[in-house]
Structures are given as C-alpha cells and as structure tokens.
PDB file of N, CA and C in Angstrom:
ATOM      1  N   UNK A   1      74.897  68.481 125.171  1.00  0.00           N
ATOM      2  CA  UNK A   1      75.887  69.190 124.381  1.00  0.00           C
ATOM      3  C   UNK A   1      77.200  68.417 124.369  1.00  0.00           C
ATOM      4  N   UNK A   2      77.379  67.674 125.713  1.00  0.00           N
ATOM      5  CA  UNK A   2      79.143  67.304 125.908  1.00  0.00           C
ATOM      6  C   UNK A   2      78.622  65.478 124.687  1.00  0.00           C
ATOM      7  N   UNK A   3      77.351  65.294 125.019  1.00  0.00           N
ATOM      8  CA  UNK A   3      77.181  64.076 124.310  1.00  0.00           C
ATOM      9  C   UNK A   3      77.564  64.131 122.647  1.00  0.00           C
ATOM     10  N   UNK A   4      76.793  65.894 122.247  1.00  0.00           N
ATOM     11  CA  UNK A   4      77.215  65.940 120.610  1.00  0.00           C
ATOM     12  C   UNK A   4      78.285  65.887 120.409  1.00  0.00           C
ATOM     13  N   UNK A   5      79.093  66.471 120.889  1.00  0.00           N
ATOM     14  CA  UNK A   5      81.034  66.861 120.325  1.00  0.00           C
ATOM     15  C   UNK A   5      81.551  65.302 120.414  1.00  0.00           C
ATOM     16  N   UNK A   6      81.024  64.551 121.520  1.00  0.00           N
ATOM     17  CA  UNK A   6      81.380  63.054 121.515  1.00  0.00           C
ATOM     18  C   UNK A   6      81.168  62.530 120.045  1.00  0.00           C
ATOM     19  N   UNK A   7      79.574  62.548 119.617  1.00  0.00           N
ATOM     20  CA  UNK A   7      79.251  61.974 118.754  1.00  0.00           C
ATOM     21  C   UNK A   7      79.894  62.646 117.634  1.00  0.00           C
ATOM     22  N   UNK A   8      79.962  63.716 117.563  1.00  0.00           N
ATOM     23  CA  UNK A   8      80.821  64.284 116.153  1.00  0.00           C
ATOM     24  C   UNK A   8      82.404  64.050 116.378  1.00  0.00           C
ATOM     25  N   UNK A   9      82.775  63.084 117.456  1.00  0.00           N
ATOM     26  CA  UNK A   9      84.452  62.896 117.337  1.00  0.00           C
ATOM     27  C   UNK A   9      84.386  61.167 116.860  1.00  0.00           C
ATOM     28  N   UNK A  10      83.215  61.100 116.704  1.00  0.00           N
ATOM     29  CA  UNK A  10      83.818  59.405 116.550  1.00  0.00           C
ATOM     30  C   UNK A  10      83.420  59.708 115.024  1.00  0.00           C
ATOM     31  N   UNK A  11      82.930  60.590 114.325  1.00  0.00           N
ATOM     32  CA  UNK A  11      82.705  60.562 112.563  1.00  0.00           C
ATOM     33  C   UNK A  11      84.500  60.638 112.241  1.00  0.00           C
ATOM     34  N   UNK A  12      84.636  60.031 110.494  1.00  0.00           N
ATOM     35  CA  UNK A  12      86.019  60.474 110.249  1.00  0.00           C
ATOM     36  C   UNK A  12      86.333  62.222 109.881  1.00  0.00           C
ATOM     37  N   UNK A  13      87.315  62.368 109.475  1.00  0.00           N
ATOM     38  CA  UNK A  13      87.998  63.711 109.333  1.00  0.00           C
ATOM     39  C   UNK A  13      87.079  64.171 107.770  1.00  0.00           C
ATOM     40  N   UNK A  14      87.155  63.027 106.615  1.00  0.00           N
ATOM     41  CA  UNK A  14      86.128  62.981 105.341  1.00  0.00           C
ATOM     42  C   UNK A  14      84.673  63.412 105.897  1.00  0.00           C
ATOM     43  N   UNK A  15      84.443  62.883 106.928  1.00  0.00           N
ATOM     44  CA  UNK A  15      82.760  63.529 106.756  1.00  0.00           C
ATOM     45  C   UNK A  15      82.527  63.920 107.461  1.00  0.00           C
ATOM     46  N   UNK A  16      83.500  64.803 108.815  1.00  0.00           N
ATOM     47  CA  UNK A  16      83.017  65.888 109.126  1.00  0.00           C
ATOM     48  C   UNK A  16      83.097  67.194 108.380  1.00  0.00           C
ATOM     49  N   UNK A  17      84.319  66.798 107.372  1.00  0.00           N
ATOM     50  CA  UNK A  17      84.805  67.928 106.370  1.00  0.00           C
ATOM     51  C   UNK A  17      83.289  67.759 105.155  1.00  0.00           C
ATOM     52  N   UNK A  18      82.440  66.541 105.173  1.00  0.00           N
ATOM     53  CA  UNK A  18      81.704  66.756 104.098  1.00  0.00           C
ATOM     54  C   UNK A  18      80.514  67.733 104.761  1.00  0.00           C
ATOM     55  N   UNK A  19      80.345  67.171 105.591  1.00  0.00           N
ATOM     56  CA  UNK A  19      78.818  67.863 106.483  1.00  0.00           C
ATOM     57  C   UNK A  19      79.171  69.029 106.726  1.00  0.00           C
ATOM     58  N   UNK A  20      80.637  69.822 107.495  1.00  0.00           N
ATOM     59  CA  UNK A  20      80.888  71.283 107.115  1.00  0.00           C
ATOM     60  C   UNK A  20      80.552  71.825 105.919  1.00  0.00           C
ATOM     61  N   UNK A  21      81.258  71.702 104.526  1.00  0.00           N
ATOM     62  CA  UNK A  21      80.508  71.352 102.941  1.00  0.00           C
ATOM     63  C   UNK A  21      79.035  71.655 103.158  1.00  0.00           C
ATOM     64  N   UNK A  22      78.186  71.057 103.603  1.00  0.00           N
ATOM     65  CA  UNK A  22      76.989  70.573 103.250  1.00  0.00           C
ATOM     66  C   UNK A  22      76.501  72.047 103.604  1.00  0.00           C
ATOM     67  N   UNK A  23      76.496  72.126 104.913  1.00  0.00           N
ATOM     68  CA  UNK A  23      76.249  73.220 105.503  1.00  0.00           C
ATOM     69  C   UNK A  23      77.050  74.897 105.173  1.00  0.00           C
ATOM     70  N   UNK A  24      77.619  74.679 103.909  1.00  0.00           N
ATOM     71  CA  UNK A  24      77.726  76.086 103.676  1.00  0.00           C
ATOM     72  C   UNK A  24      79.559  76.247 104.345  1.00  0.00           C
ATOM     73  N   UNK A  25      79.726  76.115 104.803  1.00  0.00           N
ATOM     74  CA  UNK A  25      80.850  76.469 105.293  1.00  0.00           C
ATOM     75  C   UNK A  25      82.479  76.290 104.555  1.00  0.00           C
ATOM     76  N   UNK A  26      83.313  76.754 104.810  1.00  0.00           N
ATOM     77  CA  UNK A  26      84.325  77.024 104.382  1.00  0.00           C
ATOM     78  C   UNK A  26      85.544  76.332 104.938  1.00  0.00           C
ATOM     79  N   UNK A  27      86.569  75.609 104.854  1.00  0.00           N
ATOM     80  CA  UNK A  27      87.600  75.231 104.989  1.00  0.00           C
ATOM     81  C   UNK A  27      88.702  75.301 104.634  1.00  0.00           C
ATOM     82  N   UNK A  28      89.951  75.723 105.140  1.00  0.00           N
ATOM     83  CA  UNK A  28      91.034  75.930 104.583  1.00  0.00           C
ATOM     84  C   UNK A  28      91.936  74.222 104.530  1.00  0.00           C
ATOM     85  N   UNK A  29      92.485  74.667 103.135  1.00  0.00           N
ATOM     86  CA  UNK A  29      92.887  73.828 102.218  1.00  0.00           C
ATOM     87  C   UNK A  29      94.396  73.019 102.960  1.00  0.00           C
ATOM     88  N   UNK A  30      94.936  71.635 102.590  1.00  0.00           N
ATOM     89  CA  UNK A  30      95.181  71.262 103.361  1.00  0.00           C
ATOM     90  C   UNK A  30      94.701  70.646 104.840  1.00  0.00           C
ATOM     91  N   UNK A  31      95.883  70.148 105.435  1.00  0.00           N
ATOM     92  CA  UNK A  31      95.674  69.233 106.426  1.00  0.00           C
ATOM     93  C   UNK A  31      94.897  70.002 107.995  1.00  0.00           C
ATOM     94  N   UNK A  32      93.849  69.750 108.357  1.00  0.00           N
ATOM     95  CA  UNK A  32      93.517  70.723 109.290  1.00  0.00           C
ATOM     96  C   UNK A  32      93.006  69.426 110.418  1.00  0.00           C
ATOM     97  N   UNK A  33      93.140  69.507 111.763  1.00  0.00           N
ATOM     98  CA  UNK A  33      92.959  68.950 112.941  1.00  0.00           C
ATOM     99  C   UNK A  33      91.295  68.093 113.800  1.00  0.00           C
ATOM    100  N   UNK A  34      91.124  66.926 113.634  1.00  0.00           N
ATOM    101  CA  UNK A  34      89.621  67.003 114.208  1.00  0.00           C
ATOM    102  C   UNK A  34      88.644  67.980 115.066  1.00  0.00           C
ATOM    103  N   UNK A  35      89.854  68.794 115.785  1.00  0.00           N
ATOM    104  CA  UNK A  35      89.356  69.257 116.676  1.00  0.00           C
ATOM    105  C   UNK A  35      88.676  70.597 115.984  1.00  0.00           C
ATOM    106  N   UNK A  36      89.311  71.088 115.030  1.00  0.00           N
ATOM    107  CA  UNK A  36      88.812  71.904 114.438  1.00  0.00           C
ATOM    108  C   UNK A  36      87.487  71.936 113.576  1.00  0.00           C
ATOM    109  N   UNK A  37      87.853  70.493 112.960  1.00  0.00           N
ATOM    110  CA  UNK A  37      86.560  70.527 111.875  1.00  0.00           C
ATOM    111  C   UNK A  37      85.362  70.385 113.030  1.00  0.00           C
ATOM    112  N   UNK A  38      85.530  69.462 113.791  1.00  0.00           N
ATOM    113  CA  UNK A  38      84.326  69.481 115.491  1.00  0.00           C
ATOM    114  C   UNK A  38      83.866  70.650 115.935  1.00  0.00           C
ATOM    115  N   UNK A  39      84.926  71.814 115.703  1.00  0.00           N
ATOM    116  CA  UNK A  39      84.751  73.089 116.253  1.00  0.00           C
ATOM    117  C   UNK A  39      83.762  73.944 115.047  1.00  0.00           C
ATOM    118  N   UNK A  40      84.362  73.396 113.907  1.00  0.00           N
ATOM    119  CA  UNK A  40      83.982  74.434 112.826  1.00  0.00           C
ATOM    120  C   UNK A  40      82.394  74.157 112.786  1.00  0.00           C
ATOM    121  N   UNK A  41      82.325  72.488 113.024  1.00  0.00           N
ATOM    122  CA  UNK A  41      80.812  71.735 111.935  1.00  0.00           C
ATOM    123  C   UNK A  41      79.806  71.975 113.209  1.00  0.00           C
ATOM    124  N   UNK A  42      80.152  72.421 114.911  1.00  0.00           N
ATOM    125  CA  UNK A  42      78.871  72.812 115.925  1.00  0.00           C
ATOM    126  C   UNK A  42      78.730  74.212 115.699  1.00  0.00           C
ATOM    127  N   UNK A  43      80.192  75.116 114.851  1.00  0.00           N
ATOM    128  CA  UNK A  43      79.425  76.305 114.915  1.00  0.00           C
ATOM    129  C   UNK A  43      78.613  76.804 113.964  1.00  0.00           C
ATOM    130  N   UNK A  44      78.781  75.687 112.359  1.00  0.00           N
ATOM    131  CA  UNK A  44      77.326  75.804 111.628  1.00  0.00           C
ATOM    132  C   UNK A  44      76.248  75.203 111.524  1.00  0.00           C
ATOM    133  N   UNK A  45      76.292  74.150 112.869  1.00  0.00           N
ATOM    134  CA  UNK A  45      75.297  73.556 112.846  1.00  0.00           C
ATOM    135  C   UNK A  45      74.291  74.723 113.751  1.00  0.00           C
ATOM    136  N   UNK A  46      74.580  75.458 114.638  1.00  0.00           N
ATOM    137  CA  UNK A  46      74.347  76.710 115.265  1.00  0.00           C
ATOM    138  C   UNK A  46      73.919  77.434 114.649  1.00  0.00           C
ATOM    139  N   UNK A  47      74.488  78.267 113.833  1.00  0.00           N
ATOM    140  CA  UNK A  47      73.922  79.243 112.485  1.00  0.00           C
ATOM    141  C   UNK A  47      72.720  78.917 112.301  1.00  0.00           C
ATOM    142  N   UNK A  48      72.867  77.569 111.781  1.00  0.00           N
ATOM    143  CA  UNK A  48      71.833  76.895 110.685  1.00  0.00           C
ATOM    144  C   UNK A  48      70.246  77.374 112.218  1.00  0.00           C
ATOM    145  N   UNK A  49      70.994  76.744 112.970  1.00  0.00           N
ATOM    146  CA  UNK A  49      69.449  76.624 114.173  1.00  0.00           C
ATOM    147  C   UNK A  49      68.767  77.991 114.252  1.00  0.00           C
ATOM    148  N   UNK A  50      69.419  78.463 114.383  1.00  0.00           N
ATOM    149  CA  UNK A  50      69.333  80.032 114.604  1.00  0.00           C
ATOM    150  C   UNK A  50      68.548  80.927 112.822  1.00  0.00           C
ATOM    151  N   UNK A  51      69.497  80.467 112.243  1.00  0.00           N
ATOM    152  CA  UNK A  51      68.710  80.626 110.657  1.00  0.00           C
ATOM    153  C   UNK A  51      67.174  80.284 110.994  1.00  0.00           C
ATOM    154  N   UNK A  52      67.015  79.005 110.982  1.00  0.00           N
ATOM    155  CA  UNK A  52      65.411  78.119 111.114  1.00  0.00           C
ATOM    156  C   UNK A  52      64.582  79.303 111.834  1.00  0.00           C
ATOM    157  N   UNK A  53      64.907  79.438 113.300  1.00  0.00           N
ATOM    158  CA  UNK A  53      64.349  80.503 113.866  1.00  0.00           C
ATOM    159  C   UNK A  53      63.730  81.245 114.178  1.00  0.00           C
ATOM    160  N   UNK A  54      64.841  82.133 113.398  1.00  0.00           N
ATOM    161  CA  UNK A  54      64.796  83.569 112.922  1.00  0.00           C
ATOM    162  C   UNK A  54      63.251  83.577 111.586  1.00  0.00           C
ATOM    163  N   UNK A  55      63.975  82.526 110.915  1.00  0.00           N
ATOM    164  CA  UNK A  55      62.740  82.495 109.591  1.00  0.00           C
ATOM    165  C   UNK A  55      61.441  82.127 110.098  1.00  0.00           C
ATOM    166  N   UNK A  56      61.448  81.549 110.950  1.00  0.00           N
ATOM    167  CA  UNK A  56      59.972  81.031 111.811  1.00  0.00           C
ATOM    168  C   UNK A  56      59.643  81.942 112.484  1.00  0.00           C
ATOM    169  N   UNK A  57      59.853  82.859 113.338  1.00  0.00           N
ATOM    170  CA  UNK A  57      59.339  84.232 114.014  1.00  0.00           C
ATOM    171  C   UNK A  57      59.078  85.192 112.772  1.00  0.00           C
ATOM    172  N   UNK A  58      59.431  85.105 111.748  1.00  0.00           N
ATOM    173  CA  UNK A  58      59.374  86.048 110.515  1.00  0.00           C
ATOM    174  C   UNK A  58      57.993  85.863 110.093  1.00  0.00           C
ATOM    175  N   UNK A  59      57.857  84.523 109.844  1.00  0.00           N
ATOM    176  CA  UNK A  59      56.863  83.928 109.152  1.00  0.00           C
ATOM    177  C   UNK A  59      55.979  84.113 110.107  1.00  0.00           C
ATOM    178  N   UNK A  60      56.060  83.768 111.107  1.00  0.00           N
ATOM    179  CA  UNK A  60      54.770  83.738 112.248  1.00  0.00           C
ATOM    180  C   UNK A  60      54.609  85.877 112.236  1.00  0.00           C
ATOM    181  N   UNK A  61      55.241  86.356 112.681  1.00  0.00           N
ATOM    182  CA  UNK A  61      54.999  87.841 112.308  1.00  0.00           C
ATOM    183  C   UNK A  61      54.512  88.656 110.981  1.00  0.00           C
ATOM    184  N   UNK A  62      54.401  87.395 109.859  1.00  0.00           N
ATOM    185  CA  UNK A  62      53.951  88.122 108.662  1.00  0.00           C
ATOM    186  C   UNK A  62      52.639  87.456 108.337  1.00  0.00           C
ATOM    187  N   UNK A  63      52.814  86.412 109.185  1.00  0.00           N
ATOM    188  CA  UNK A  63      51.083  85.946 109.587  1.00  0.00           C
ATOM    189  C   UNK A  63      50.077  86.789 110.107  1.00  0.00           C
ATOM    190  N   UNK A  64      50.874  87.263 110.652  1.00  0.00           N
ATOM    191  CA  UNK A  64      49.656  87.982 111.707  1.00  0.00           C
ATOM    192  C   UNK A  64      49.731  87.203 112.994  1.00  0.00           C
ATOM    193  N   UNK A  65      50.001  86.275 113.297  1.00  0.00           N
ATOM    194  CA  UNK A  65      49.983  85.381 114.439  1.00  0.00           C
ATOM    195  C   UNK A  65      51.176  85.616 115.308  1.00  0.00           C
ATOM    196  N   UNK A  66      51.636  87.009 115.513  1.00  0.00           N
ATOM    197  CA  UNK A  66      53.232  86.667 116.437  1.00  0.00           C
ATOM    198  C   UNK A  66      52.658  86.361 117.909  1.00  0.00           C
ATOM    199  N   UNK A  67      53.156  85.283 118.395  1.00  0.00           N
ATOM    200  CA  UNK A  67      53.434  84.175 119.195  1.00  0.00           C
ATOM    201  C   UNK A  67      54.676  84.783 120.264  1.00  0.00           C
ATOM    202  N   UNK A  68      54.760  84.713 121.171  1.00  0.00           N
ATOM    203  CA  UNK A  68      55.941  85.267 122.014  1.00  0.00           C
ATOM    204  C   UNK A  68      56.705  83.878 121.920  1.00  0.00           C
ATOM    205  N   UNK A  69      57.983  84.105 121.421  1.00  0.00           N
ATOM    206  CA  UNK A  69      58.951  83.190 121.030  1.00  0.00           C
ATOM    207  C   UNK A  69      60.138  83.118 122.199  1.00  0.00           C
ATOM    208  N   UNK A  70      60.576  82.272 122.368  1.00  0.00           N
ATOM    209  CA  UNK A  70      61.924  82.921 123.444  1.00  0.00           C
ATOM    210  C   UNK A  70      62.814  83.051 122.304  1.00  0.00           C
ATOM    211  N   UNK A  71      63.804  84.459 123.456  1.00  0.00           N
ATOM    212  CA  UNK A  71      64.712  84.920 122.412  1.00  0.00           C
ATOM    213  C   UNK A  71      65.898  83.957 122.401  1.00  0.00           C
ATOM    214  N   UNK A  72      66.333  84.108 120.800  1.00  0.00           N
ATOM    215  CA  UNK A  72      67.735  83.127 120.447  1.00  0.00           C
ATOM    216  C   UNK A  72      68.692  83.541 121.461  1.00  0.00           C
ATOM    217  N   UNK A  73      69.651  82.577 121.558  1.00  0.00           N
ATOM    218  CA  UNK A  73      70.906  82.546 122.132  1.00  0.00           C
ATOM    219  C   UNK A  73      71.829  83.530 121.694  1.00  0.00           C
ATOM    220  N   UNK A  74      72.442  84.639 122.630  1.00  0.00           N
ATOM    221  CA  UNK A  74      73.035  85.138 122.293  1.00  0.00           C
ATOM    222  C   UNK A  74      74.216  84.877 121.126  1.00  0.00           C
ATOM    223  N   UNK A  75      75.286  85.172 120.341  1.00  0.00           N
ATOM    224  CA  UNK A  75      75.877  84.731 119.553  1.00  0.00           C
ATOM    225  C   UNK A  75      77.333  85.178 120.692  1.00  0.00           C
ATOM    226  N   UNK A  76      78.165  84.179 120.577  1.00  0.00           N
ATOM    227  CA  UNK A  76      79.526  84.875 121.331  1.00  0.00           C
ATOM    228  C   UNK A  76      80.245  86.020 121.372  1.00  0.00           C
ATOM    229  N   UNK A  77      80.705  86.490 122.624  1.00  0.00           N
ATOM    230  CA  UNK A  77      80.822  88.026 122.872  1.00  0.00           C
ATOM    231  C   UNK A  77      81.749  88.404 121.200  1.00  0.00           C
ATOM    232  N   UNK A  78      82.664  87.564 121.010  1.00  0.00           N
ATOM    233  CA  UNK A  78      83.291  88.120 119.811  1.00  0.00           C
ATOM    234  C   UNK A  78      82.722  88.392 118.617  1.00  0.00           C
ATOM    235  N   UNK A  79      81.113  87.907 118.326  1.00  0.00           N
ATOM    236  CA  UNK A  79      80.558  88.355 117.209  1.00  0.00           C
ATOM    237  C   UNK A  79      79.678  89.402 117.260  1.00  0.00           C
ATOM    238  N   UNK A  80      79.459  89.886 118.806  1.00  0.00           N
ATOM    239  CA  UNK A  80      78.623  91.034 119.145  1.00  0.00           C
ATOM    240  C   UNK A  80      78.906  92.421 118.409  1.00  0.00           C
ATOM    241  N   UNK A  81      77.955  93.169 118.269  1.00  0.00           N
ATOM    242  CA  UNK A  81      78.394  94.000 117.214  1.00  0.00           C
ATOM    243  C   UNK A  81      78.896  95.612 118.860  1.00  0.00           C
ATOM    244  N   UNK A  82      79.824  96.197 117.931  1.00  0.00           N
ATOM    245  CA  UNK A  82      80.794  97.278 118.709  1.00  0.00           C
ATOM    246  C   UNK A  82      79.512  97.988 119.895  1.00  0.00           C
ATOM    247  N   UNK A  83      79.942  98.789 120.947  1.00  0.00           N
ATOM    248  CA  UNK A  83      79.399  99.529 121.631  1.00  0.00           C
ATOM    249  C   UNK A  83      79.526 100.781 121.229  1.00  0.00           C
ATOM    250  N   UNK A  84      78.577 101.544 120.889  1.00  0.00           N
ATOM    251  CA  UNK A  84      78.634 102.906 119.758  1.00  0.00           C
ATOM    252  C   UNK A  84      79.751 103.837 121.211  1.00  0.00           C
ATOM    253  N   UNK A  85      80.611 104.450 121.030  1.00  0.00           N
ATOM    254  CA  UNK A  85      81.349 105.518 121.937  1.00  0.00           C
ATOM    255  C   UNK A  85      80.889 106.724 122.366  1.00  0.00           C
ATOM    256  N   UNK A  86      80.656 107.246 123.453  1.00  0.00           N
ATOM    257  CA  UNK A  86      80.122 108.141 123.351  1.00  0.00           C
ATOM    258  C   UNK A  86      80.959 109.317 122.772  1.00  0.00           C
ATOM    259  N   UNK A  87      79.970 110.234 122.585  1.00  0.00           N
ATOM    260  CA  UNK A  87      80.826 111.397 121.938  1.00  0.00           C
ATOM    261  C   UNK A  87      81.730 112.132 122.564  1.00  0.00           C
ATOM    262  N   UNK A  88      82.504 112.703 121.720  1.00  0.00           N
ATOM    263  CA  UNK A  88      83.612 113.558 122.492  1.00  0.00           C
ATOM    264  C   UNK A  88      83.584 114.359 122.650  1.00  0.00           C
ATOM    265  N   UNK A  89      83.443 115.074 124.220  1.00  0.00           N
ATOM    266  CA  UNK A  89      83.230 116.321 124.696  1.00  0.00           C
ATOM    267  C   UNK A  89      84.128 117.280 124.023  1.00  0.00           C
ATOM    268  N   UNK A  90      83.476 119.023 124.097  1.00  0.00           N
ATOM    269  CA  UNK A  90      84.611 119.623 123.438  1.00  0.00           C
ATOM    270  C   UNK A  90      85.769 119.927 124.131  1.00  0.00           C
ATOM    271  N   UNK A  91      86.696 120.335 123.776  1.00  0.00           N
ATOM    272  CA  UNK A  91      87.601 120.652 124.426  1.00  0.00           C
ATOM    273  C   UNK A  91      87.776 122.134 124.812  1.00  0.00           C
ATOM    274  N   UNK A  92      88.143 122.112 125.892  1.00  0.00           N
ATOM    275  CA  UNK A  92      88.313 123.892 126.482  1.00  0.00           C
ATOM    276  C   UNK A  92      88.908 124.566 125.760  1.00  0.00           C
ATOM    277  N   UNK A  93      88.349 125.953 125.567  1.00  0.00           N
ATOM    278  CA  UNK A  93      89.112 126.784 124.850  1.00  0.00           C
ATOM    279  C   UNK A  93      91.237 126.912 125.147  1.00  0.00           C
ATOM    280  N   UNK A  94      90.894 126.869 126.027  1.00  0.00           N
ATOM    281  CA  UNK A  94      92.691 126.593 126.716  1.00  0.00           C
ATOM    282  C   UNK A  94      93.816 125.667 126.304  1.00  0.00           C
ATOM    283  N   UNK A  95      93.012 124.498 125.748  1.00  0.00           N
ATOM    284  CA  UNK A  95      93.351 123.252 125.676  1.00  0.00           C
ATOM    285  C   UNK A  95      95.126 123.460 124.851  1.00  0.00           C
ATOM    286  N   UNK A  96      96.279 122.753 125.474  1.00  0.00           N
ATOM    287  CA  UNK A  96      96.968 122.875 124.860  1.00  0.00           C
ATOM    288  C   UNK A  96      97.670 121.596 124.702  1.00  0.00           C
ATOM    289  N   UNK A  97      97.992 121.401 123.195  1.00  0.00           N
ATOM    290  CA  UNK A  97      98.509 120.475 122.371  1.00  0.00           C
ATOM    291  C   UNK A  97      99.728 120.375 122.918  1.00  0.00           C
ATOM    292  N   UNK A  98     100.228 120.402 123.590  1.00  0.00           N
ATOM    293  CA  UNK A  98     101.896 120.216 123.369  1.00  0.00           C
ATOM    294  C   UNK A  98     102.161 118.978 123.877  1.00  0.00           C
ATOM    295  N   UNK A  99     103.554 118.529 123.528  1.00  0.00           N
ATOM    296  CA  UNK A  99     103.694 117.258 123.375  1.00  0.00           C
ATOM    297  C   UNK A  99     104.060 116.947 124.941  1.00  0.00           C
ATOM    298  N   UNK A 100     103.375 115.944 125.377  1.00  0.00           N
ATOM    299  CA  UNK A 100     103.639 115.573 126.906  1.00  0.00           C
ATOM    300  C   UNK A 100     105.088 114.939 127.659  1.00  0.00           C
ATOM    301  N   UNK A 101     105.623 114.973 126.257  1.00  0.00           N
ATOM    302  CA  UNK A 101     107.225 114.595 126.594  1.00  0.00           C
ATOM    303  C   UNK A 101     107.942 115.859 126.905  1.00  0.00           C
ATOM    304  N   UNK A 102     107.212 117.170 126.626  1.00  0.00           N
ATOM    305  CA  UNK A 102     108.017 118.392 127.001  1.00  0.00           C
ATOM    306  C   UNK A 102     107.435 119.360 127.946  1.00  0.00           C
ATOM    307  N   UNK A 103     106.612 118.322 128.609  1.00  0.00           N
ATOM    308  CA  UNK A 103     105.863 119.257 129.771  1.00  0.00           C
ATOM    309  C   UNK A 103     106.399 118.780 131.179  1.00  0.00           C
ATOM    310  N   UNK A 104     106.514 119.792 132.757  1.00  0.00           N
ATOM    311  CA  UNK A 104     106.443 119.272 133.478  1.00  0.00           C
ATOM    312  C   UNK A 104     106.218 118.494 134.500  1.00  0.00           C
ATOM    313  N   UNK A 105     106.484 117.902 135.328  1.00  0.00           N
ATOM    314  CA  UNK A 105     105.667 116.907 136.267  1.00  0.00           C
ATOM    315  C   UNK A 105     104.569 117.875 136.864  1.00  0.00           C
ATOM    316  N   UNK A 106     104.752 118.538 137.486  1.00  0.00           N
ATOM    317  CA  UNK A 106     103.601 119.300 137.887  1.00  0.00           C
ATOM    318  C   UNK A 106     102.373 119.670 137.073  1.00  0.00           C
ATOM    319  N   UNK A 107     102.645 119.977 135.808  1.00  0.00           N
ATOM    320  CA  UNK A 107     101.952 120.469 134.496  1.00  0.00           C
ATOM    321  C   UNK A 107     100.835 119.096 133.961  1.00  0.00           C
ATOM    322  N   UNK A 108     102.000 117.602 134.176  1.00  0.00           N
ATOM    323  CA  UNK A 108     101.347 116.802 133.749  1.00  0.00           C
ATOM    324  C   UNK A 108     100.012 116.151 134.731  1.00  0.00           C
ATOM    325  N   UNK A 109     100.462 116.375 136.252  1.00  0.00           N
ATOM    326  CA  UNK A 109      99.523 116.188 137.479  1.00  0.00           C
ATOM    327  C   UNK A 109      98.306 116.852 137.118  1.00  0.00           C
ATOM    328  N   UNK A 110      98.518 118.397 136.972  1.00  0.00           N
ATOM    329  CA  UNK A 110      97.227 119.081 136.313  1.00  0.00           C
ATOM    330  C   UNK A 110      96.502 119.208 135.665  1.00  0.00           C
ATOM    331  N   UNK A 111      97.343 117.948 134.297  1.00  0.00           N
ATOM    332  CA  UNK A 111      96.313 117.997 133.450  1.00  0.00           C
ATOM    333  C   UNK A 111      95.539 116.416 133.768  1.00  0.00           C
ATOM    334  N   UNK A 112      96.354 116.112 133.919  1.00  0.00           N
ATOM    335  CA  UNK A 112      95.460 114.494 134.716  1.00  0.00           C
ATOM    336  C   UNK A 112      94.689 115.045 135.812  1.00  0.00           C
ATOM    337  N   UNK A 113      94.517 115.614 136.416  1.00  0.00           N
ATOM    338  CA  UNK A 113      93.171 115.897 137.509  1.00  0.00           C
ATOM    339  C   UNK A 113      92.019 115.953 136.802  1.00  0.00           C
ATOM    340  N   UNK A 114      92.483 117.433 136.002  1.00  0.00           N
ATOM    341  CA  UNK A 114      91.321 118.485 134.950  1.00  0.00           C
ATOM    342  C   UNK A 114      90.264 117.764 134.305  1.00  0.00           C
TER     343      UNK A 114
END
C-alpha cells in the first residue's frame, strides 16, 4: 500500500488528474495539491475494486454457484450508514416542560436522577 501512494507521487499533477477523469471522478476546478489528487485517485481506485466485487458475488449468486467470498473491506467509519436511535420512551404523565432556567437546584437534581 505505502509502495502505491509512492508510485502514484512520482506521476505528474496532468495524469493523476487524467486517471481520476478516467475513473469517474470529480474534481474541483482550479489549482488543487498532489496530495490530494493521490488522495482522491486511491479512493476511486477503491470504489472501482469493490465495484468488480460486488458484481462478481452477484454474478456468481445468479449462477447458482455462490462460492463463500470474503467479505469486502469495510468502507471508512465516515461513509457508514447512521445507527437507527432507539425509540423514545414515553414520557410520564407528570412530565413538566418548564424551562430549566426557572427551576431550582434541588428541582433540577431530581430531575437528573429520575
């Protein structure tokens, strides 16, 4: 891995920006940093692997032949999709709204225990 980012730093700024291009991807206009296009062109070269895949366990499952595949690489915590919340208990019939800036210290202790 530390060998690819090597090899994708010695290409110029033109053709890592073309091979991003190639691969679908998007670039903002203007002057943008090697380090970025390096950053941008391993994370669609990634996609792309993961694309292949995905379409190959598809295909092998619509064969009839599913094959135990190992599973893909997770995708980074930031593209993980949300943790559903659990629901919100009801609230006690008692429950009172008032604004916690006009309640007392004692009042507020009690309701932080509850």
């Amino acid at each position: 891995e530390k060998q690819e980012v090597v090899d994708l730093h010695i290409l110029s700024e033109d053709e890592l920006r073309r091979r991003c291009e190639a691969l679908g991807g998007s670039l903002p206009e203007g002057p943008v940093g090697k380090f970025y296009l390096v950053a941008q062109l391993r994370n669609l070269m990634r996609r792309e692997e993961l694309l292949v895949e995905q379409i190959q366990q598809e295909a092998a499952a619509q064969a009839g032949s599913v094959e135990t595949l190992p599973a893909p690489p997770q995708p980074p915590a930031a593209a993980q999709p949300p943790v559903a919340a659990p629901e919100a208990e009801e609230l006690p019939e008692e429950f009172d709204d008032r604004d916690p800036s006009e309640l007392s210290a004692g009042e507020l202790r009690r309701r932080l225990r509850a």
